[in-house]
Every structure is written in C-alpha cells, then in structure tokens.
C-alpha atoms as a PDB file:
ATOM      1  CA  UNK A   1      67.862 119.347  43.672  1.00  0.00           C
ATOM      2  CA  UNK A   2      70.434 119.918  41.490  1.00  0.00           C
ATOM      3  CA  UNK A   3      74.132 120.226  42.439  1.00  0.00           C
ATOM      4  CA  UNK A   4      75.192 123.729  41.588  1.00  0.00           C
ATOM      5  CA  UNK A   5      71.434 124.642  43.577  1.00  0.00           C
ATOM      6  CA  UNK A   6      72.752 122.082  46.451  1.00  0.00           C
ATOM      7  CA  UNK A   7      76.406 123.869  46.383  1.00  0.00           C
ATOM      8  CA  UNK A   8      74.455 127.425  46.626  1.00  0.00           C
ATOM      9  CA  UNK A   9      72.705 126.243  49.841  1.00  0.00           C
ATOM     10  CA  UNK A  10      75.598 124.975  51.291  1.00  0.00           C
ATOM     11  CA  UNK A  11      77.740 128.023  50.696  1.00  0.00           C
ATOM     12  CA  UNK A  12      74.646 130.133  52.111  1.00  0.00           C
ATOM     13  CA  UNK A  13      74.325 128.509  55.151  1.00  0.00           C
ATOM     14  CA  UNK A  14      78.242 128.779  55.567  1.00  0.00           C
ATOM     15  CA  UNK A  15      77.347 132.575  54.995  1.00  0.00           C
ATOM     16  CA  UNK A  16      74.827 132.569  57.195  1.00  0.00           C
ATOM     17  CA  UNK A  17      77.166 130.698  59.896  1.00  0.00           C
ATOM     18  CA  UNK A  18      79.555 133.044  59.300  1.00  0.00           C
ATOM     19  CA  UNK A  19      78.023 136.338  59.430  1.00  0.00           C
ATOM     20  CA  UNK A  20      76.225 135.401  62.984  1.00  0.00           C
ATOM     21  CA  UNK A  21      79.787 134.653  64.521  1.00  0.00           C
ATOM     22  CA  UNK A  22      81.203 137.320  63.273  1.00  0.00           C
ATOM     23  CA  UNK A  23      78.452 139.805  64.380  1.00  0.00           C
ATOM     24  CA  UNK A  24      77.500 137.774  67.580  1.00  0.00           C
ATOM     25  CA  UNK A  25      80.300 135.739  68.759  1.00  0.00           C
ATOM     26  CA  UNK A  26      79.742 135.817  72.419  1.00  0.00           C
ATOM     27  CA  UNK A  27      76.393 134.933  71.713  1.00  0.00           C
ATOM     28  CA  UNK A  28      77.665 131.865  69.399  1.00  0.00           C
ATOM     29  CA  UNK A  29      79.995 131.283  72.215  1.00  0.00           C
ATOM     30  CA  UNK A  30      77.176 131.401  74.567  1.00  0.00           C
ATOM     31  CA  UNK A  31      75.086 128.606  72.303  1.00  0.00           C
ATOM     32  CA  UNK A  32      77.845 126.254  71.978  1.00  0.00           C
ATOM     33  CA  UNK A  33      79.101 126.071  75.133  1.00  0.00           C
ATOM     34  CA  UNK A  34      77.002 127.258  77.483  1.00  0.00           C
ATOM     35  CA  UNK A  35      76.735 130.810  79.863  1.00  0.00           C
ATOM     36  CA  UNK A  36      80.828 130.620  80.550  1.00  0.00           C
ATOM     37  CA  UNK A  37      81.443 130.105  76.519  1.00  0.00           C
ATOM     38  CA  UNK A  38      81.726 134.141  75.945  1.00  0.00           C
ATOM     39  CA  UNK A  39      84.456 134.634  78.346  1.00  0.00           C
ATOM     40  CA  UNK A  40      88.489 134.761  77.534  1.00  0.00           C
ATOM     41  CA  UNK A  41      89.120 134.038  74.112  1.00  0.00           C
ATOM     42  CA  UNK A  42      86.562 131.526  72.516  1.00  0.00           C
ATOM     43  CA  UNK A  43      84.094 134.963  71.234  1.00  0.00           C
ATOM     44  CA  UNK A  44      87.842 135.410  69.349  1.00  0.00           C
ATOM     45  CA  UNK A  45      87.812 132.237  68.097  1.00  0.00           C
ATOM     46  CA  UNK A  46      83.930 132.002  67.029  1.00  0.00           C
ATOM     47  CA  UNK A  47      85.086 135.199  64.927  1.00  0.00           C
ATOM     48  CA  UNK A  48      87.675 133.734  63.044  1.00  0.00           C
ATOM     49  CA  UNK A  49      86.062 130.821  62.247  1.00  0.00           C
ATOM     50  CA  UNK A  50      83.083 132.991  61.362  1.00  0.00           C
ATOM     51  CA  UNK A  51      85.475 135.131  58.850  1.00  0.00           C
ATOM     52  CA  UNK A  52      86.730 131.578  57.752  1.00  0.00           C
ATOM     53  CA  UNK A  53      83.025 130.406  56.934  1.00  0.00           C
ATOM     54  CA  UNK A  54      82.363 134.207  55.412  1.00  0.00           C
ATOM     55  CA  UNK A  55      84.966 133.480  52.918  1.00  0.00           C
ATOM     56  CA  UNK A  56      84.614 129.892  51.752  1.00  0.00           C
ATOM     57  CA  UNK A  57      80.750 130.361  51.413  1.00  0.00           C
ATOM     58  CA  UNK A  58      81.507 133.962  49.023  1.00  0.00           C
ATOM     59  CA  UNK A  59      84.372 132.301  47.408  1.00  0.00           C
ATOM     60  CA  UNK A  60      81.943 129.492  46.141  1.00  0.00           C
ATOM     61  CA  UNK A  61      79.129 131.843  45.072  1.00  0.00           C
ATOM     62  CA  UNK A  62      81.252 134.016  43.409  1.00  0.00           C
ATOM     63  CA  UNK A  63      82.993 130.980  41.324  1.00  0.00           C
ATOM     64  CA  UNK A  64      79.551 129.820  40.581  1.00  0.00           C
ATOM     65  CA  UNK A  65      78.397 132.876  39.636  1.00  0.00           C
ATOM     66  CA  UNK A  66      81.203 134.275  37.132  1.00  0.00           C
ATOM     67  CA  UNK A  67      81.421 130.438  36.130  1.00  0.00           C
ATOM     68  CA  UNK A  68      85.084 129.722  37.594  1.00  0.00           C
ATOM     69  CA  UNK A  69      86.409 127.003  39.186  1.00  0.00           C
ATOM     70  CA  UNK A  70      84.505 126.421  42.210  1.00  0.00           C
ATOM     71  CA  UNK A  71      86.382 122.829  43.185  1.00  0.00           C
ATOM     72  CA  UNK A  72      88.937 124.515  45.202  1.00  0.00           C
ATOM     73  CA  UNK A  73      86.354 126.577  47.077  1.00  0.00           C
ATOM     74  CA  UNK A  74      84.155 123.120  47.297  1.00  0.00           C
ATOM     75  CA  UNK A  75      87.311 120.814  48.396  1.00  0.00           C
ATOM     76  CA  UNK A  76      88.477 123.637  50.859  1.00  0.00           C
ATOM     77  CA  UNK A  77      84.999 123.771  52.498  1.00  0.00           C
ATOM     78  CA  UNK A  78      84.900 120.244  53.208  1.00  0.00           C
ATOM     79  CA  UNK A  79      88.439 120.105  54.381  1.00  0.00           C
ATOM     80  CA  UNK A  80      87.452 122.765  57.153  1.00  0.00           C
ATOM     81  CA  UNK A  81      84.132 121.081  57.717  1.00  0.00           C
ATOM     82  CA  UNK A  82      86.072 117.657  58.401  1.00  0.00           C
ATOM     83  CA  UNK A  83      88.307 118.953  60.795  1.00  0.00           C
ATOM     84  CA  UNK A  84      85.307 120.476  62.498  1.00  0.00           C
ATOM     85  CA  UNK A  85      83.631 117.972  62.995  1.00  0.00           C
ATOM     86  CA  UNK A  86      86.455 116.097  64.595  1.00  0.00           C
ATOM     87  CA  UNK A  87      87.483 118.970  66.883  1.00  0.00           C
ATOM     88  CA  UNK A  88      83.269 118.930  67.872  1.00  0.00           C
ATOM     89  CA  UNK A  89      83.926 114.790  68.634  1.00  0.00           C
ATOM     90  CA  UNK A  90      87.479 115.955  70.754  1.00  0.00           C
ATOM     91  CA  UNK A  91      85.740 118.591  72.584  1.00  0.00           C
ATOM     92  CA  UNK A  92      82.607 117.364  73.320  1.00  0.00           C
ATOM     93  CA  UNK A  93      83.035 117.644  76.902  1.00  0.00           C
ATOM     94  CA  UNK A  94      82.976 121.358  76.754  1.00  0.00           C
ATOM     95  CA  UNK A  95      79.883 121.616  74.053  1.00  0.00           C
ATOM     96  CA  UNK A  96      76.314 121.971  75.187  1.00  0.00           C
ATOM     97  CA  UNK A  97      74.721 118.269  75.188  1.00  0.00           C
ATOM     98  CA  UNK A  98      71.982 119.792  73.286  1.00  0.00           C
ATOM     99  CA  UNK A  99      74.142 121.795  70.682  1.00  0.00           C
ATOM    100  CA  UNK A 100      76.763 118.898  69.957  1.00  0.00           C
ATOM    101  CA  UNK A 101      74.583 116.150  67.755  1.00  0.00           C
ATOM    102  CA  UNK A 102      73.579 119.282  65.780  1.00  0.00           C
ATOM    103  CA  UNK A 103      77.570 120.828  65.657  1.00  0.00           C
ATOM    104  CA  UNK A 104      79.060 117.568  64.894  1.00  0.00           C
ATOM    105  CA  UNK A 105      75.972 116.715  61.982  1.00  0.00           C
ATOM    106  CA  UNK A 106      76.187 119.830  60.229  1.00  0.00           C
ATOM    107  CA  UNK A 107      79.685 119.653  60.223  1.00  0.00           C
ATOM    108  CA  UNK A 108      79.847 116.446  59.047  1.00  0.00           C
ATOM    109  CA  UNK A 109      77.416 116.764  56.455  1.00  0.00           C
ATOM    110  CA  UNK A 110      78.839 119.581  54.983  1.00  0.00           C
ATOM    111  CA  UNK A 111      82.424 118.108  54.188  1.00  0.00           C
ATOM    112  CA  UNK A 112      80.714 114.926  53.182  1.00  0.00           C
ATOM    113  CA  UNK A 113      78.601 117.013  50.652  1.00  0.00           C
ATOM    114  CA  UNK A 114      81.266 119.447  49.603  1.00  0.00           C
ATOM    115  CA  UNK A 115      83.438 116.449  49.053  1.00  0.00           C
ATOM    116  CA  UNK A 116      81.145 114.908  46.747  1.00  0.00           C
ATOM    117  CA  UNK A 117      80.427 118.361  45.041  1.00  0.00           C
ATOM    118  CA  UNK A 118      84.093 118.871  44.457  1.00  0.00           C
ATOM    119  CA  UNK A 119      84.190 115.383  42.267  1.00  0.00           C
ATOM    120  CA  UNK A 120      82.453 117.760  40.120  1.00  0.00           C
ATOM    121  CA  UNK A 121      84.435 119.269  36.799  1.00  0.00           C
ATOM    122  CA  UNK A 122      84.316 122.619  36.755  1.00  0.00           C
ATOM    123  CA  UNK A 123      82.247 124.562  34.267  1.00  0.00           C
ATOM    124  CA  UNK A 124      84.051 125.111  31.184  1.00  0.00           C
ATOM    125  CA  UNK A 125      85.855 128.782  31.234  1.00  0.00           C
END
C-alpha cells in the first residue's frame, strides 16, 4: 500500500469515527463504557471528540487532494491519537473490558502511523 493510499484510510476511518460520535454519541458512550456511559456529560464529550476526528480526517483529505501540506494535518492526528491512547490506559477502569484492547490499539496505531506519515515531505506546491 502506498503512503498517500495508507494516509487516505487513516483519515477515513477518523471520518468514519467521527461522524458516528457525532450522530450517535450516547450510543458511542454506550459501547465504550457500558449501559451507564450515555448519562451526564460523556455523550458531550464523545461529540467533541467526534467533531475533533471530523476535522483532522477532512483536513488531511482535503490537503491530499488539492496537493497541500498535509504534515500538519498528519502530525496533529497522531498527537491526538497519542494522547488517546494514554487517556484509554488512565481510564481503563471505566472502559468496557471488551472495548479497551481495541480503543487503546487503534489509538495507538494511528499516532504511530500518522507519525511516520508526517516524516513525509509534502508534495511540492
């Protein structure tokens, strides 16, 4: 796979990520930590982190697409992925035991890979 098709797939999922929580976020709420997680303010929270992932996954397609710089979007992703993945590790106790492997992977794997993307030069303007 090449990287600009590996960057598109990240940014989709982070789309895809993004659009459920902001659609659905007592139902994200729900999945991650269990039948209490839609109450008080975490269906808030799933939303702006939702909007968050809605933006960093459009910023990189449309950088890709109109051939900007796209290692600001990339280094920004992993940045939020990082610290994702270490707030999944802190609250752990309050995650699903089924749902926090996958949380803390795909978080984990994304700022690794965005990371790596980001090493990347940018297309020439």
């Amino acid at each position: 796979m090449e990287k600009r098709d590996l960057a598109v797939s990240l940014a989709g999922g982070r789309i895809a990520i993004g659009a459920a929580s902001l659609l659905a976020p007592k139902l994200v709420a729900r999945t991650m930590a269990g039948p209490d997680g839609s109450e008080g303010l975490t269906p808030l929270f799933a939303r702006m982190a939702g909007a968050r992932d809605l933006g960093l996954g459009l910023g990189v397609l449309a950088a890709l697409d109109r051939g900007a710089p796209v290692r600001g979007w990339l280094g920004a992703s992993a940045l939020v992925d990082g610290i994702d993945a270490a707030a999944c590790l802190l609250a752990r106790d309050h995650l699903r035991a089924s749902v926090f492997p996958a949380a803390v992977g795909l978080a984990a794997t994304g700022a690794l890979l965005s990371a790596w993307l980001a090493r990347e030069p940018d297309p020439a303007h």
